[in-house]
Protein backbone atom coordinates (compact mmCIF):
# COMPACT_ATOMS: atom_id res chain seq x y z
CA UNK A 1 54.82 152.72 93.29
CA UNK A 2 54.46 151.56 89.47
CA UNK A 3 57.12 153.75 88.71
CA UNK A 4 59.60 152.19 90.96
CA UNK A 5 58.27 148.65 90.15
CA UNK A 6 60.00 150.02 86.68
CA UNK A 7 63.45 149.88 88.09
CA UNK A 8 63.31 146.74 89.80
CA UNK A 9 64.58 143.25 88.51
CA UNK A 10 62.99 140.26 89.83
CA UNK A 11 64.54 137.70 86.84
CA UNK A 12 66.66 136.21 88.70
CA UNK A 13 64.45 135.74 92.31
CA UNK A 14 64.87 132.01 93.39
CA UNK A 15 61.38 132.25 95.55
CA UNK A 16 58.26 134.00 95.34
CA UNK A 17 58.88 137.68 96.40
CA UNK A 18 56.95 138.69 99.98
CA UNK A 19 55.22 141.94 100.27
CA UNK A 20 57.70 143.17 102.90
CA UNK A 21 60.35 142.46 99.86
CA UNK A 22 58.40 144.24 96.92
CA UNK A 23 58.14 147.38 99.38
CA UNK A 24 61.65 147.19 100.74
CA UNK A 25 62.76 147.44 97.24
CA UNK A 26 60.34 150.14 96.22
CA UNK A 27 61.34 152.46 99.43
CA UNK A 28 65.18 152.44 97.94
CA UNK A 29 64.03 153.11 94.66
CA UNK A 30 61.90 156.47 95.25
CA UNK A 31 65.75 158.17 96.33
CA UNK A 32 66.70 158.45 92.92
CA UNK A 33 65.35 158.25 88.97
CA UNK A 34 68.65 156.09 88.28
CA UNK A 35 68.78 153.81 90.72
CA UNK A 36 67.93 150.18 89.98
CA UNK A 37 67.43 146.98 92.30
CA UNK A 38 67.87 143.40 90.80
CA UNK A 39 66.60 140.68 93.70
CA UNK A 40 69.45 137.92 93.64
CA UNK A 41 68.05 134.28 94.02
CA UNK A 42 69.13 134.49 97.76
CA UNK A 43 66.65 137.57 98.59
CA UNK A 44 64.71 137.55 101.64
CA UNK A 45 64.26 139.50 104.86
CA UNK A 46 66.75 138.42 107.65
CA UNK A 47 66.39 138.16 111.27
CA UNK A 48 67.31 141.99 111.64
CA UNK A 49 63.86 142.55 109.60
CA UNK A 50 66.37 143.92 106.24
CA UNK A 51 66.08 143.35 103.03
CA UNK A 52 69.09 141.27 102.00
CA UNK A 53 70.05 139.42 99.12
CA UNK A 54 70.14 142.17 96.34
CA UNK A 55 72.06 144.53 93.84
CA UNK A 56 71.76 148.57 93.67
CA UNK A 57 73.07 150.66 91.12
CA UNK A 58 72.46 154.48 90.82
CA UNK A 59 74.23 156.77 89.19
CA UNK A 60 77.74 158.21 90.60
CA UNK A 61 76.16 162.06 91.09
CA UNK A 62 73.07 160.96 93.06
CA UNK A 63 73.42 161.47 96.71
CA UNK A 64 74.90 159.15 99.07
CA UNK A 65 71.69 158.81 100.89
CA UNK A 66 69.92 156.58 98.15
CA UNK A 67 72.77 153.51 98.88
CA UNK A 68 71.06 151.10 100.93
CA UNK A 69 74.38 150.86 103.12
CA UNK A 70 74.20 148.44 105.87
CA UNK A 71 75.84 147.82 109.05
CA UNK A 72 78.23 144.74 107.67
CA UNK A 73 80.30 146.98 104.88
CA UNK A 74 82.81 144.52 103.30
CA UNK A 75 81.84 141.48 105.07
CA UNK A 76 83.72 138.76 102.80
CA UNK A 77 84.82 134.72 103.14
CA UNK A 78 88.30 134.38 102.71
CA UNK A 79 90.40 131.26 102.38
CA UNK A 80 93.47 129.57 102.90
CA UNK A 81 94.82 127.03 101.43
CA UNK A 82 97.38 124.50 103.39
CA UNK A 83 100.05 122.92 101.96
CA UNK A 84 100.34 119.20 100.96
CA UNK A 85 102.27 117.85 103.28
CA UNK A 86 105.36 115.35 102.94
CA UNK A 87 106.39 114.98 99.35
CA UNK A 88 105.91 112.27 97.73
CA UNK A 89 102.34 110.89 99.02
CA UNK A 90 100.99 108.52 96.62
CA UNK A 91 98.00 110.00 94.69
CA UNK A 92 94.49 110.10 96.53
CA UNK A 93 96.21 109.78 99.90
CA UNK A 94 94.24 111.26 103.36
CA UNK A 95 95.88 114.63 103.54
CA UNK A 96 98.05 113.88 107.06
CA UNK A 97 97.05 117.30 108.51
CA UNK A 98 93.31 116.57 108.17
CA UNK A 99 93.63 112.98 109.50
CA UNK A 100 95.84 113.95 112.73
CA UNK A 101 92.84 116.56 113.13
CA UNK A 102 90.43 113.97 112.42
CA UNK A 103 91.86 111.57 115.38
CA UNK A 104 91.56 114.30 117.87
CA UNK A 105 88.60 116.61 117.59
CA UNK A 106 88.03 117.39 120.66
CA UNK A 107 91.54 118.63 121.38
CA UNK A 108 91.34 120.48 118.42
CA UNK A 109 88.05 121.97 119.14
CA UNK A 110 89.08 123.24 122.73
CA UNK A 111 91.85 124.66 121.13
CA UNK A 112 89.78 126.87 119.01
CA UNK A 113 87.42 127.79 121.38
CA UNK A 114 90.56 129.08 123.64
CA UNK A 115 92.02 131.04 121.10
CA UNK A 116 88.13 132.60 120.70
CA UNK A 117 88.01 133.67 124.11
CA UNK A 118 91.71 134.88 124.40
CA UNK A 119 90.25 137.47 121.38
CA UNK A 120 87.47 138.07 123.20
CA UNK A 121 89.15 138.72 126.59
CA UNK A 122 92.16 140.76 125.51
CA UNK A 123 92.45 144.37 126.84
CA UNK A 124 93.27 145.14 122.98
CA UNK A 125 90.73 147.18 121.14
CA UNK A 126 90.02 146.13 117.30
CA UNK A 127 90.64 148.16 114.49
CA UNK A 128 88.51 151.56 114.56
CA UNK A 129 89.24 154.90 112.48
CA UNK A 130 91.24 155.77 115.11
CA UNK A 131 93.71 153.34 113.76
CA UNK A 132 93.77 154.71 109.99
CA UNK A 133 97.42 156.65 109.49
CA UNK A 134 97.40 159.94 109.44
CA UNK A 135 98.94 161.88 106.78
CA UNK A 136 101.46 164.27 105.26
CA UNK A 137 101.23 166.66 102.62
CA UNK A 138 104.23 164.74 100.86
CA UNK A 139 104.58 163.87 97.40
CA UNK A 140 106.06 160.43 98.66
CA UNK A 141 103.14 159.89 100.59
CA UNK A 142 100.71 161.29 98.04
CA UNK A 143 102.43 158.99 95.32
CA UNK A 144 101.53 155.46 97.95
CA UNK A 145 98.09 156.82 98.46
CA UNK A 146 97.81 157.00 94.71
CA UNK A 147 99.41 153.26 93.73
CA UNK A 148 96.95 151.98 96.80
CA UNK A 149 99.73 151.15 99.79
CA UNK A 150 98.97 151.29 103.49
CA UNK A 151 100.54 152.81 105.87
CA UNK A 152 101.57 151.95 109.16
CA UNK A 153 98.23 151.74 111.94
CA UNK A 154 98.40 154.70 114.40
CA UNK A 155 97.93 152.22 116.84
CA UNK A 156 97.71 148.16 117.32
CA UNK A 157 94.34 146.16 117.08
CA UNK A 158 93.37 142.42 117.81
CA UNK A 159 92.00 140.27 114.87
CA UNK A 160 88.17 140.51 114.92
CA UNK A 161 86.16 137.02 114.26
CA UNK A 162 82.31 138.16 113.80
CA UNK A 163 81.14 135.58 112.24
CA UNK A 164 82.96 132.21 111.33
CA UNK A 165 86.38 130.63 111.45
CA UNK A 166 87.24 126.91 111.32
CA UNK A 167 89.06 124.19 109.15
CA UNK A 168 87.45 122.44 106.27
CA UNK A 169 88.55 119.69 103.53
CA UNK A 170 87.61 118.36 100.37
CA UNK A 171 88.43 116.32 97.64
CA UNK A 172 89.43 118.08 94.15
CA UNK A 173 90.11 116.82 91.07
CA UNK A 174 93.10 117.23 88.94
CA UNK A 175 93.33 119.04 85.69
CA UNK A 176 93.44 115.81 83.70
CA UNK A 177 90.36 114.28 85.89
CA UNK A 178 92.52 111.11 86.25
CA UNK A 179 93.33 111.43 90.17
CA UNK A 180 91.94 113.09 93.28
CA UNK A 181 93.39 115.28 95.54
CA UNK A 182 92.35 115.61 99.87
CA UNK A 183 93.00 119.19 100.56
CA UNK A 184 92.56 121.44 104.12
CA UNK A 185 91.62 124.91 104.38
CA UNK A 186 91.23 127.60 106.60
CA UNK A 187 88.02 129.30 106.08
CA UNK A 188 87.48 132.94 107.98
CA UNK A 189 84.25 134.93 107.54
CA UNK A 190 82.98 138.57 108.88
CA UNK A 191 83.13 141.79 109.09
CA UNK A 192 85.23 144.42 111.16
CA UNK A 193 82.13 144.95 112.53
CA UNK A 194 82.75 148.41 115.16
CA UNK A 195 84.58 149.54 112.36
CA UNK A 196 81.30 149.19 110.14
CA UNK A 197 79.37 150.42 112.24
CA UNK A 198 81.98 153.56 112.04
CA UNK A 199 81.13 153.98 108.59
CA UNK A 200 77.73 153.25 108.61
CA UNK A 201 77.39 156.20 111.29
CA UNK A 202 79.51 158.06 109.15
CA UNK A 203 77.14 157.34 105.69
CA UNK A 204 74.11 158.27 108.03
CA UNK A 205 75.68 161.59 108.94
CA UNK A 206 77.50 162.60 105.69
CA UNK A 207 74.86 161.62 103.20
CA UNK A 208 72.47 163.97 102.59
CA UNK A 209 75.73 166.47 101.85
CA UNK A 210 77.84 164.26 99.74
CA UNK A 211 77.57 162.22 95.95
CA UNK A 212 78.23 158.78 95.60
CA UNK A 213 81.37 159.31 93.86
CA UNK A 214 82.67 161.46 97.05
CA UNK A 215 81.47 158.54 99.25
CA UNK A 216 83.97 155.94 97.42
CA UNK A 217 86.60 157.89 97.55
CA UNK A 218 86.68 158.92 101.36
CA UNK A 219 89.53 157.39 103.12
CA UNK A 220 87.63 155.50 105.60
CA UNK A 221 85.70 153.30 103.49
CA UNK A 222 89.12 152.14 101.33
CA UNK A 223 90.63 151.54 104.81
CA UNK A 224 88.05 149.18 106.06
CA UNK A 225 88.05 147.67 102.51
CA UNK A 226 91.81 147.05 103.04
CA UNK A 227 92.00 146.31 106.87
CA UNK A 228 88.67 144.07 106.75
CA UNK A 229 91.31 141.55 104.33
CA UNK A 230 94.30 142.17 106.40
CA UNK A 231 92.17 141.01 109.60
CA UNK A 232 91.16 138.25 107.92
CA UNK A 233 94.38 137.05 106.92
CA UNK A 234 95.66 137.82 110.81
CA UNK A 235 93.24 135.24 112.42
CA UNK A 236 94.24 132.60 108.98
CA UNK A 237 98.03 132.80 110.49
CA UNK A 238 97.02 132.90 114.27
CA UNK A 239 94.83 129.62 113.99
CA UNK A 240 97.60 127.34 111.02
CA UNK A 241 100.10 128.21 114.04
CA UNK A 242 97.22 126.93 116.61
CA UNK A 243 96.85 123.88 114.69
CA UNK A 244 100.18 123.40 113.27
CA UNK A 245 99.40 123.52 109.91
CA UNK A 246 102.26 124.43 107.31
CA UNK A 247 101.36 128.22 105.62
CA UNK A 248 103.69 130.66 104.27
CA UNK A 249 103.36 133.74 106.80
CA UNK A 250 104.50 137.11 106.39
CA UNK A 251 104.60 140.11 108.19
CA UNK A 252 102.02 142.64 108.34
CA UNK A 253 103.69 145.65 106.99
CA UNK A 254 101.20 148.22 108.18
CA UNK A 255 101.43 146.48 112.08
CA UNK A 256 102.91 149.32 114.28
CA UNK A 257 104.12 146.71 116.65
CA UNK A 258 105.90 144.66 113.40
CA UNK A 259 104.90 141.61 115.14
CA UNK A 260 102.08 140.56 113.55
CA UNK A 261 101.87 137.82 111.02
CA UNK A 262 99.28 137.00 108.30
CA UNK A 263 98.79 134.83 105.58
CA UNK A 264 97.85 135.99 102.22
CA UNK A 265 94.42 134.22 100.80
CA UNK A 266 93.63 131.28 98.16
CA UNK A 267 90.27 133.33 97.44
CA UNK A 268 88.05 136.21 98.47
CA UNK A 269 84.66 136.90 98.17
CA UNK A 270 82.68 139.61 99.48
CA UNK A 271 78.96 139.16 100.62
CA UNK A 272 79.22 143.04 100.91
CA UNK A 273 80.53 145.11 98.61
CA UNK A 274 80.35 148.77 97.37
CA UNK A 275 82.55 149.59 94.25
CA UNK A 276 82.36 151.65 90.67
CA UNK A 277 81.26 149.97 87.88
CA UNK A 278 83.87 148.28 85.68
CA UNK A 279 81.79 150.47 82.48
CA UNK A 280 83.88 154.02 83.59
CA UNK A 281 81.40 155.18 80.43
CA UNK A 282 78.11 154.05 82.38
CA UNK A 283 78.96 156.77 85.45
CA UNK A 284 77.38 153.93 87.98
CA UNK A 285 78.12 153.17 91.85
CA UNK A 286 77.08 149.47 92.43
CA UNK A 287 76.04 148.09 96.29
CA UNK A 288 76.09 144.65 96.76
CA UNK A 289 73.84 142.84 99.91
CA UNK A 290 74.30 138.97 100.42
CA UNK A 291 76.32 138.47 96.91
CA UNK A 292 79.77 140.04 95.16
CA UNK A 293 80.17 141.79 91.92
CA UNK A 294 81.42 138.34 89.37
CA UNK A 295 83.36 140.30 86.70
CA UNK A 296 86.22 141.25 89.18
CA UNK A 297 85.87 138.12 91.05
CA UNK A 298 88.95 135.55 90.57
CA UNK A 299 89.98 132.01 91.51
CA UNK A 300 86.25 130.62 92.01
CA UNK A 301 82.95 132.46 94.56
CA UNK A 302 82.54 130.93 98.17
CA UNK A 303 78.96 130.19 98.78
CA UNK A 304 78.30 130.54 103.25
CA UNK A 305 76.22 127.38 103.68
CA UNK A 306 75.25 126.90 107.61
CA UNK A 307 77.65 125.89 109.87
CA UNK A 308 77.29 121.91 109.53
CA UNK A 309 77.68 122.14 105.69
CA UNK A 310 80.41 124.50 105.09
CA UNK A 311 81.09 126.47 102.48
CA UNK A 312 80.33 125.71 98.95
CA UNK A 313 83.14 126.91 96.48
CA UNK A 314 81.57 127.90 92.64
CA UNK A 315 84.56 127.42 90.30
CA UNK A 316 85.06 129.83 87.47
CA UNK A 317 85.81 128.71 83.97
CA UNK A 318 89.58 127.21 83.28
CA UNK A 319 92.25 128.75 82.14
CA UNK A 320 95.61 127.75 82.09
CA UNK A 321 97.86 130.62 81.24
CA UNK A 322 96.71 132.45 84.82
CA UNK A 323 97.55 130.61 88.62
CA UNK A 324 94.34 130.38 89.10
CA UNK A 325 93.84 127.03 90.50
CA UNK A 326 89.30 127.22 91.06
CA UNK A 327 89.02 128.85 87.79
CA UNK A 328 88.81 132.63 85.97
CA UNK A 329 86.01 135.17 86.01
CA UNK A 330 82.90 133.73 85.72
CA UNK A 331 81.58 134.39 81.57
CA UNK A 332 78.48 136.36 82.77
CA UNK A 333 75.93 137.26 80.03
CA UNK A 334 73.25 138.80 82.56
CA UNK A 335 73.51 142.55 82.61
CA UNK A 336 74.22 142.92 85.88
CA UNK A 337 77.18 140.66 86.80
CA UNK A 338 76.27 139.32 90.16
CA UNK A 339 76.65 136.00 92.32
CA UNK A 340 75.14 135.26 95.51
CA UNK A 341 77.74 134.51 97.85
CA UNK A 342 75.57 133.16 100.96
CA UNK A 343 72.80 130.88 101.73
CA UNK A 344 69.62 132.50 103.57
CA UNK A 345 68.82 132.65 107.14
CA UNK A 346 64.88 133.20 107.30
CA UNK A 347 63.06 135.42 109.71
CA UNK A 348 60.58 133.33 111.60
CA UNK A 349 57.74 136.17 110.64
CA UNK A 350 59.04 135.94 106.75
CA UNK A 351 59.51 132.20 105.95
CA UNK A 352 59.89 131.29 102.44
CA UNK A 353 56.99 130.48 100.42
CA UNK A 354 58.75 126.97 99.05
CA UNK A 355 58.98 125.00 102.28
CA UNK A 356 61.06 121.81 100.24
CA UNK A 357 64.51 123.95 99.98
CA UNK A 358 64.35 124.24 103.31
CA UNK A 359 66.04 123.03 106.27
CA UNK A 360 65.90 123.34 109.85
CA UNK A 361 69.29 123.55 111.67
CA UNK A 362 70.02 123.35 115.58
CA UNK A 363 71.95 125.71 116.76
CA UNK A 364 74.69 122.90 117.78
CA UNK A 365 74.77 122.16 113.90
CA UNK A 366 75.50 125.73 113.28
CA UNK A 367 78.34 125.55 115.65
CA UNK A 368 76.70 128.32 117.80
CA UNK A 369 78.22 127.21 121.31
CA UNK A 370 80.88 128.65 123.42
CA UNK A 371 82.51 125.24 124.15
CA UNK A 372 81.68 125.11 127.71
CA UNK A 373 78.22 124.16 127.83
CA UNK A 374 77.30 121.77 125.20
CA UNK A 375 73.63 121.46 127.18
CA UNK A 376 72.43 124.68 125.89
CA UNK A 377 72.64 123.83 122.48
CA UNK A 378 70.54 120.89 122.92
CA UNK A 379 67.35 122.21 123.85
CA UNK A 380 67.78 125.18 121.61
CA UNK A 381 65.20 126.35 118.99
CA UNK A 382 65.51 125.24 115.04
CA UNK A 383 66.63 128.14 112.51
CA UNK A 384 65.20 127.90 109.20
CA UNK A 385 67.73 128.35 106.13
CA UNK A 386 68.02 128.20 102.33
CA UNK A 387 69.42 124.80 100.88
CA UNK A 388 69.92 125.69 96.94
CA UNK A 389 67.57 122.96 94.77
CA UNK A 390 67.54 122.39 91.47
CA UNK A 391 65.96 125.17 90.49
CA UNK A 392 68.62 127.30 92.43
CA UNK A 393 71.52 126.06 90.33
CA UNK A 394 69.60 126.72 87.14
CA UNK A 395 68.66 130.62 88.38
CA UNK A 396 72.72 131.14 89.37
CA UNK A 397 73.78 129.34 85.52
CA UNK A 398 71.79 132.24 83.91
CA UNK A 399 73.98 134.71 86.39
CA UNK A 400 77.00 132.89 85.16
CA UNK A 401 78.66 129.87 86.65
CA UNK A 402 78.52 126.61 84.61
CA UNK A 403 77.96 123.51 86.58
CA UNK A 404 80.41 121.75 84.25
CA UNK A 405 83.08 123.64 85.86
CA UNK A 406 82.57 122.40 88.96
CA UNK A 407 81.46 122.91 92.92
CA UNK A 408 84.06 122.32 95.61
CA UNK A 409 82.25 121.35 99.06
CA UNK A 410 84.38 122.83 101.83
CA UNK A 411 83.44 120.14 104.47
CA UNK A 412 83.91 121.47 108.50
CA UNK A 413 86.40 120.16 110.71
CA UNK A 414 86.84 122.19 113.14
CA UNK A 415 84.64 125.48 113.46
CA UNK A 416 83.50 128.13 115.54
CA UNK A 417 80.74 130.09 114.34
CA UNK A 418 79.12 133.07 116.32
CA UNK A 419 75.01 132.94 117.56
């Protein structure tokens, strides 16, 4: 047990660290001499009774079997930016799209929550491994694995929503601070989550037999890295056409119907992730739980806040010779270069030790209906989650982000967010 204490970072851990935690971390760490476990400042045990909130490393030869890999592989928060509107609105102006939503939320809501249970209720099947391409022994075909292109599905899917979709606005300021700007954005959240659990049966098979290095470079898991994004950015053009709002959409190339549309993101950021490190010299596989990896992470990191808050968006240092509008990679000095990219959800049986960052949320303020009953959310139970103090914002400025750059809050419109 002292040993793997050794190997275990708790710098960076926002609250006191539960027994279940200290042991969680200490079971992953007996796999492997090389592995290390740094607790980000959103650790705690969720309702599935998991550790979550954390980074791994080990070393790209160890087995596959010391990755902690969950069930949620590559679940990310991507979004969408809408456009303006007319031309020529004075500076400051309500954007129009947000107001004419505004006026009529109901309408706007139903409309979601129909579009929810179309998804749900088509004979479709989502994306599986069934649906990755298969392959000839080409050299054209070898030469698009090799530069990273798709191919086309072996057969059509439905957009998966496992988590969270919905409209939100803020207000952003310009480059010169001298005006502010209303924007609208389309916010989509999950996993492909059969998929994941695909892989993650496929992990718990293969990985007493394979390295780590073998493991990332297996076709399945750089399909669901790739597919998870192009799902996302299916539902982002299925709901702007819902709602009318004006988004540049192009056709999914890799759609063996060559009817589907999507839209291609503002910003991405993973809350799971499982890459190489940047440091080819180092020889490390990194796992990230309830966070994303900040070196290779452009135009600003989404924070998931609960469903009544939105999302929080953590801009990145400026830099005007790029397009990036939310900032540049974040100027990490910490070791490990790490953000966490959601809030917490306690377990009632693990409750955080600091009861004042916490708040209790209905499950009507998380958005968790089904639009037909609005009853059953009122006599619902409270859910305890994380609201980042003070003391928060200081623990993620050692990871990184400078609070001079800025926080966007992505304020809900119109959401739907699963129980």
């Amino acid at each position: 047990m002292a040993d793997a204490r050794e190997n275990m970072d708790t710098r960076h851990a926002h609250n006191a660290c539960s027994a279940a935690e200290i042991d969680s971390c200490c079971s992953v760490l007996r796999g492997s001499p090389h592995s290390h476990v740094k607790l980000l400042p959103n650790h705690h045990i969720g309702a599935d009774a998991q550790l979550h909130g954390f980074h791994f490393s080990c070393h790209l030869e160890d087995k596959a079997s010391v990755l902690p890999v969950g069930v949620d592989m590559f679940n990310m928060v991507s979004m969408y930016e809408c456009g303006d509107g007319p031309s020529g609105a004075p500076a400051g102006a309500l954007n129009p799209h947000a107001l004419g939503i505004l006026n009529d939320v109901p309408r706007f809501q139903a409309l979601l929550h129909a579009y929810i249970r179309e998804l749900d209720e088509s004979p479709l099947r989502p994306a599986r491994f069934d649906c990755i391409p298969e392959q000839t022994e080409t050299e054209a075909t070898s030469h698009m694995q090799v530069m990273g292109f798709n191919c086309v599905d072996t057969r059509p899917w439905k957009p998966e929503i496992s988590n969270r979709v919905g409209l939100f606005h803020t207000f952003t300021r310009s480059t010169s601070k001298d005006e502010r700007k209303h924007k609208v954005f389309l916010v989509v959240s999950g996993c492909l989550s059969e998929a994941a659990e695909e892989f993650h049966n496929l992990w718990l098979d293969s990985r007493d037999h394979i390295t780590c290095e073998e493991l990332l470079r297996c076709e399945e898991l750089n399909w669901l890295r790739s597919t998870t994004q192009r799902n996302h950015n299916r539902v982002a053009s299925e709901v702007s056409a819902l709602f009318g709002l004006p988004m540049r959409h192009v056709a999914d190339a890799d759609d063996p119907t060559l009817s589907a549309r999507m839209i291609f993101p503002t910003t991405s950021t993973y809350k799971t992730d499982l890459r190489q490190s940047e440091d080819s010299a180092r020889q490390r596989v990194r796992y990230v739980d309830g966070g994303c990896f900040a070196d290779i992470s452009n135009n600003g990191i989404l924070f998931e806040m609960f469903g009544s808050e939105g999302f929080w968006l953590f801009q990145g240092p400026r830099d005007f010779s790029d397009n990036y509008a939310y900032g540049s990679v974040f100027a990490s000095t910490n070791e490990v270069p790490c953000m966490p990219s959601a809030t917490v959800r306690y377990h009632n049986l693990h409750l955080p030790t600091n009861p004042h960052n916490t708040v209790m949320i209905s499950a009507r303020a998380r958005g968790a209906d089904d639009g037909r009953d609005d009853s059953a959310a009122h006599g619902s139970p409270t859910t305890p989650f994380l609201f980042p103090d003070e003391q928060f914002f200081n623990v993620i400025q050692e990871l990184g982000f400078n609070r001079n750059d800025g926080t966007l809050n992505l304020m809900p419109l119109v959401y739907f967010e699963r129980g």
